[in-house]
Protein backbone atom coordinates (compact mmCIF):
# COMPACT_ATOMS: atom_id res chain seq x y z
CA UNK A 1 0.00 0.00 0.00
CA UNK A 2 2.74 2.16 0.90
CA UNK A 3 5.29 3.20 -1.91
CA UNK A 4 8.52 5.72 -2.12
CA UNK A 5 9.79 7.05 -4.75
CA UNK A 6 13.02 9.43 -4.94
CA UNK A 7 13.71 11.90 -7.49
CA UNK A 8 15.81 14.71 -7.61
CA UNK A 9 16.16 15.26 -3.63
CA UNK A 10 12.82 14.66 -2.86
CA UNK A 11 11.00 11.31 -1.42
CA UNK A 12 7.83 11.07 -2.30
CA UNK A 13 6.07 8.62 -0.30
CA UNK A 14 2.29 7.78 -1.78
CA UNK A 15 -0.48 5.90 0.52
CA UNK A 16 -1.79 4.37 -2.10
CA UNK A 17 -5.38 2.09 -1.42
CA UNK A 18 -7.72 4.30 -2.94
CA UNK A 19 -10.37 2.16 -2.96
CA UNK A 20 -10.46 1.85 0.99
CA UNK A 21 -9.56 5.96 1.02
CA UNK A 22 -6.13 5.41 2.03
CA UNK A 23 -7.39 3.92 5.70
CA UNK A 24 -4.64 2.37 7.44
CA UNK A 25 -4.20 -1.26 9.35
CA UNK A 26 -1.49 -2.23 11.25
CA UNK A 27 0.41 -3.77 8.30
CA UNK A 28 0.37 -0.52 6.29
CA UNK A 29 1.25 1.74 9.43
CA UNK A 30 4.70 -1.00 9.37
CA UNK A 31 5.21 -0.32 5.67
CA UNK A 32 4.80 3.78 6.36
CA UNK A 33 7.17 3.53 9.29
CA UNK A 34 9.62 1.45 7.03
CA UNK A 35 9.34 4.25 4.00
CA UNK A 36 10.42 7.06 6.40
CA UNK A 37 13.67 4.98 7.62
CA UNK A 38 14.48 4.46 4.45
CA UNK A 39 13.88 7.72 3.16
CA UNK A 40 15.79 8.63 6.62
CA UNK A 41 18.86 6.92 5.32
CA UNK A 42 18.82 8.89 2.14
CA UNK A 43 19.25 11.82 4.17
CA UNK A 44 22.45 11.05 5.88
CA UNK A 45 23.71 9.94 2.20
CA UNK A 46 22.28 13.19 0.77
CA UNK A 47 19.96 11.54 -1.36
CA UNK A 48 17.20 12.91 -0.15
CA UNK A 49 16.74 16.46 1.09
CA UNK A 50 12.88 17.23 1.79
CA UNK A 51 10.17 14.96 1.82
CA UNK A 52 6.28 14.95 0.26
CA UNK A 53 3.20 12.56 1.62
CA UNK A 54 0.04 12.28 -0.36
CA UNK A 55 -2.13 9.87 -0.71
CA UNK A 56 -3.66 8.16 -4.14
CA UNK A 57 -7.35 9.14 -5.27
CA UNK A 58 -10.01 11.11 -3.97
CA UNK A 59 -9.16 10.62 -0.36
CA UNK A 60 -5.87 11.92 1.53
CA UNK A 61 -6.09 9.19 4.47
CA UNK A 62 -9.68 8.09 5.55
CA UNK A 63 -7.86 7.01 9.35
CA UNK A 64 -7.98 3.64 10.60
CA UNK A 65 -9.20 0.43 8.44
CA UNK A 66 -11.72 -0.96 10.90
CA UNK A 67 -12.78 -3.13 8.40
CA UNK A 68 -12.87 -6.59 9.79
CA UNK A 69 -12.21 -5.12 13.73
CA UNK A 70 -14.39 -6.39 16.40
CA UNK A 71 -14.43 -3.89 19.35
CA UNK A 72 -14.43 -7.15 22.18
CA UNK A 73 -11.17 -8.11 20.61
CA UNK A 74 -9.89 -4.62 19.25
CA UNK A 75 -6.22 -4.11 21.22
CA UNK A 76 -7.13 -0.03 21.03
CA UNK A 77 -3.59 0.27 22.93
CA UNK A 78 -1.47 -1.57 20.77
CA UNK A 79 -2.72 0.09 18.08
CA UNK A 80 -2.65 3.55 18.76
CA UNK A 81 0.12 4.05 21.67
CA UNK A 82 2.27 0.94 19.91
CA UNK A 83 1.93 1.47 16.77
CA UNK A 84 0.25 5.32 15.62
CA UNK A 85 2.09 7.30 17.89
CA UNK A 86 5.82 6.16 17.55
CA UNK A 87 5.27 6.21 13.80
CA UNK A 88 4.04 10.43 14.29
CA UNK A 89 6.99 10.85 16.49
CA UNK A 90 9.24 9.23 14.06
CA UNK A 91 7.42 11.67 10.98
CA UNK A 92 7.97 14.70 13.07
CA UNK A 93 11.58 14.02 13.66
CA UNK A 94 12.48 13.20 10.31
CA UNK A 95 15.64 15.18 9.95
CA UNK A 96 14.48 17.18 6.71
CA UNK A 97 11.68 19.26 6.02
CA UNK A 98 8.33 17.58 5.53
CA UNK A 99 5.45 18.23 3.28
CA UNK A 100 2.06 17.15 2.74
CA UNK A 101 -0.73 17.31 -0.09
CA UNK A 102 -4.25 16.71 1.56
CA UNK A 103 -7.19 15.96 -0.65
CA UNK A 104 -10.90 14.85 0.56
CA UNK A 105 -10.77 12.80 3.95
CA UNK A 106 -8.04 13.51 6.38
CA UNK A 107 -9.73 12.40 9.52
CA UNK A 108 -8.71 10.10 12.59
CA UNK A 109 -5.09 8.84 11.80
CA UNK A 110 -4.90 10.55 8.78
CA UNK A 111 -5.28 14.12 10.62
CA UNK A 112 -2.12 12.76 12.24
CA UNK A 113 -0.60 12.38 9.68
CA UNK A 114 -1.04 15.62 9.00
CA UNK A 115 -0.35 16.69 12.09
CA UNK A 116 3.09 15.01 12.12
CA UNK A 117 4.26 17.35 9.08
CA UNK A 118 6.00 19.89 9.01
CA UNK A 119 4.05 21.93 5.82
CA UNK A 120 0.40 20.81 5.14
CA UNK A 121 -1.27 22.39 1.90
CA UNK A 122 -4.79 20.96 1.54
CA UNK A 123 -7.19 21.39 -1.43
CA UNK A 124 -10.04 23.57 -0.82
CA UNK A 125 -12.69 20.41 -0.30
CA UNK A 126 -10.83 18.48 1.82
CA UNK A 127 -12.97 17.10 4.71
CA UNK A 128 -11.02 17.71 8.61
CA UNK A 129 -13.06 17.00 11.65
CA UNK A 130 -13.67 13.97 13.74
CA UNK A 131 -16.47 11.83 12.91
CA UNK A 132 -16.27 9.40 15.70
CA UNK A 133 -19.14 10.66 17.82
CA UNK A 134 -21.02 8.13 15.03
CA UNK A 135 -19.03 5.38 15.92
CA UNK A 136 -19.19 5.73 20.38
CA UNK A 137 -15.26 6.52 20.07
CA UNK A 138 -13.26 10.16 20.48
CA UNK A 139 -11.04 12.22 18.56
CA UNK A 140 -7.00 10.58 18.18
CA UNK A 141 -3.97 10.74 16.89
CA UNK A 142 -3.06 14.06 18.21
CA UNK A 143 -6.26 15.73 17.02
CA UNK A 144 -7.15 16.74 20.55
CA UNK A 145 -4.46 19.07 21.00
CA UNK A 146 -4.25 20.44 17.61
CA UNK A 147 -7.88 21.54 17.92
CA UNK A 148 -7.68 23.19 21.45
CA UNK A 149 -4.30 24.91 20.22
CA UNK A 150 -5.41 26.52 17.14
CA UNK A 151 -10.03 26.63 17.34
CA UNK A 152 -9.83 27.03 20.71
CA UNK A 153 -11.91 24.81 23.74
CA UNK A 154 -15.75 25.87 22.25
CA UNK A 155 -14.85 25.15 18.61
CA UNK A 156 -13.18 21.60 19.25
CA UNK A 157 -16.37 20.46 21.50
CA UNK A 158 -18.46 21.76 18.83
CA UNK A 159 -16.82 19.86 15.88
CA UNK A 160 -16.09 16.19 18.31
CA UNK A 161 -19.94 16.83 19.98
CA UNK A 162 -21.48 17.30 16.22
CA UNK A 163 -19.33 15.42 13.90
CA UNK A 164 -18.76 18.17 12.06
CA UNK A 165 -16.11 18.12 9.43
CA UNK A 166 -14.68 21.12 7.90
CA UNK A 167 -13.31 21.89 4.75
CA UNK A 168 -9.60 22.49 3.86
CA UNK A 169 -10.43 26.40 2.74
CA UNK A 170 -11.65 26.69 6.21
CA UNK A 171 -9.26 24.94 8.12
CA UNK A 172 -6.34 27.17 6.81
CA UNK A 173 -8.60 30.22 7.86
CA UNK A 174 -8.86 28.82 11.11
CA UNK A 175 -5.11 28.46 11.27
CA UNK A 176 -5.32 24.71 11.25
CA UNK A 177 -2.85 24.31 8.36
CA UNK A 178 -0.93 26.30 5.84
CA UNK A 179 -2.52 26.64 2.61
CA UNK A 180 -5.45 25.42 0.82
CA UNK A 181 -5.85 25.51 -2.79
CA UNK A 182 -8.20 23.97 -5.85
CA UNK A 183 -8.13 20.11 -5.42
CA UNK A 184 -6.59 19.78 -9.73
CA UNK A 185 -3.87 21.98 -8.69
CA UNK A 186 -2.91 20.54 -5.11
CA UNK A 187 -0.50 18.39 -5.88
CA UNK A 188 1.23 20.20 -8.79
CA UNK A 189 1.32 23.17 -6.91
CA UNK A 190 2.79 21.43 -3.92
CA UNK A 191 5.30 19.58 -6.05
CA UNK A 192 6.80 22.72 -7.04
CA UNK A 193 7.21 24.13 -3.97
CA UNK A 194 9.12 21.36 -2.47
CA UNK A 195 11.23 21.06 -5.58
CA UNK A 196 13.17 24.65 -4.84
CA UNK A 197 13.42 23.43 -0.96
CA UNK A 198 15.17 20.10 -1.44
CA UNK A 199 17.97 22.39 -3.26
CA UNK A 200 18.08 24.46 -0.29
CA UNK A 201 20.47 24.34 3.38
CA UNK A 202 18.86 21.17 4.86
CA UNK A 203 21.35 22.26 8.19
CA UNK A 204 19.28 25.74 8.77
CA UNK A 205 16.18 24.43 7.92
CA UNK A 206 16.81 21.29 10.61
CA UNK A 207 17.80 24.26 13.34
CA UNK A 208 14.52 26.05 12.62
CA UNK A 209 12.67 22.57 12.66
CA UNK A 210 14.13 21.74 16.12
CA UNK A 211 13.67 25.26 17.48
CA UNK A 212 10.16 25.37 16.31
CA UNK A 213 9.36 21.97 17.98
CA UNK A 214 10.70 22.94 21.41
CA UNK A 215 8.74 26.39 21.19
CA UNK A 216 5.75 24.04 20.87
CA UNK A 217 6.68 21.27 23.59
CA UNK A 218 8.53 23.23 25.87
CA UNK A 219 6.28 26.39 26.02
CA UNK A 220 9.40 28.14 25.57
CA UNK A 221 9.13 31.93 25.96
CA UNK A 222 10.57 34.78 24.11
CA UNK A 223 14.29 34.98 25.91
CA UNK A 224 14.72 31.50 26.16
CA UNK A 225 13.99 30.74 23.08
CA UNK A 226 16.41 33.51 21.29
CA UNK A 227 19.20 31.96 23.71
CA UNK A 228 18.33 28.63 21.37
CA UNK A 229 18.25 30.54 18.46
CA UNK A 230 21.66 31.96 18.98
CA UNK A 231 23.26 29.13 19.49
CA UNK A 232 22.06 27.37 16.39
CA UNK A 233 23.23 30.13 14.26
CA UNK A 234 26.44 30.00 16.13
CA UNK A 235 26.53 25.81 15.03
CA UNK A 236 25.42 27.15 11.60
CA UNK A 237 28.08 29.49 11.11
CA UNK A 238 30.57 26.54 10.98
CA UNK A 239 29.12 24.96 8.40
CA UNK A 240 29.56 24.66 4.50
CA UNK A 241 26.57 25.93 3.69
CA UNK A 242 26.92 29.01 5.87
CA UNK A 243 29.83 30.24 4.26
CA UNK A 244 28.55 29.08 1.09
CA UNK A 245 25.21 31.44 1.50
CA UNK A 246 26.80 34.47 2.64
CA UNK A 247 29.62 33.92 -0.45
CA UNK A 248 26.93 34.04 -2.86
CA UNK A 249 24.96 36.86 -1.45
CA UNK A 250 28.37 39.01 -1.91
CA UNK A 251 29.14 37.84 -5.24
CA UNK A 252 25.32 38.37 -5.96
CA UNK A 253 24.87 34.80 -7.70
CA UNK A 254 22.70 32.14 -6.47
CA UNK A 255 23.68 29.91 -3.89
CA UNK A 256 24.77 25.94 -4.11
CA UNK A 257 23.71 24.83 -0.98
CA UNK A 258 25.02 20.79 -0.04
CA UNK A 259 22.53 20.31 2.40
């Protein structure tokens, strides 16, 4: 279900079961884990330098394939603290920047999915929410706090209490995610964004990844987190790429960044 593809500095790695909207079982959460080592490992070669998630079809990722599970026997633990959250924690770490393309259904898992990138664009119709109040089960995968951090306590109650979803165009004016765009150009678009990225200084972008993520965890205020920021420019200045930016900027040509 799960493939990778890499081209030109980028991994592309495609959920691709359209006909069950991308919903994931156990076996396919292995296989998704296994793509990001291995696009991991083309990192540290310099293979790879930015990575893009989409999913096949009409659907971005439906969330769990429950097809088949029988709530007496379903292991709800194993599942979701065993196997969904390790593989967001290993998504969010991924030492390059991170993109995703969201079309139609991103609910459940697949909202963490989402959640677990670094850049989400989403096409305009995409459907975000949490549908489980249908099903006698609760919001997961993260979707909790993203909610309560961005719509606030009364908005998230509203949407888990309703089963509301929303659509993409929304959710980026609600400052769920970064951009939302027609559904035919989504992928295109996003494609061509990432290109330019994967030829740019992987080391500074990794600082500002790391420095965002412990503003976020850490509730890091202003000071302490310019104290962080000063010291990664002080690593950065050591590096190739450092001296290789501010070169070019004198010379007025464009840079050639190694990552």
């Amino acid at each position: 279900m799960i493939e990778l593809n890499i081209t030109d500095g980028v991994a592309e790695i495609v959920l691709n079961a359209p006909e069950k909207m991308n919903a994931l079982n156990e076996a396919a959460l292995e296989e998704l884990g296994a793509a990001y080592d291995k696009a991991a490992e083309a990192v540290e070669t310099g293979e790879v330098r930015a990575l893009l998630l989409r999913g096949e079809g009409r659907g971005f990722c439906a969330g769990r394939d429950i097809a088949g599970v029988v709530p007496a026997d379903d292991d709800v633990m194993g599942y979701l603290g065993g196997k969904v959250q390790p593989l967001l924690a290993k998504m969010s770490s991924f030492p390059a920047p991170t993109f995703a393309a969201v079309q139609g259904p991103c609910l459940g898992v697949g909202l963490g999915l989402a959640i677990a990138t670094d850049v989400v664009y989403v096409a305009q119709n995409a459907k975000i929410g949490s549908p489980f109040a249908n099903l006698g089960a609760t919001l997961d995968s993260g979707g909790h706090w993203l909610f309560t951090e961005r719509l606030g306590t009364h908005r998230t109650l509203d949407l888990i209490y309703t089963a509301e979803l929303i659509s993409g165009a929304d959710a980026v004016a609600s400052g769920l995610f970064s951009r939302a765009m027609p559904a035919d150009e989504l992928l295109e678009t996003t494609r061509g964004i990432v290109a330019p990225v994967a030829s740019g200084a992987t080391g500074a972008f990794r600082a500002s990844k790391e420095l965002v993520a412990q503003i976020r965890d850490a509730r890091l205020g202003l000071w302490e987190s310019m104290a962080d920021e000063n010291q990664a420019q002080a690593d950065l200045c050591a590096t190739e790429d450092y001296a290789e930016g501010f070169l070019a900027f004198q010379e007025k040509r464009k840079p050639s960044f190694k990552g």
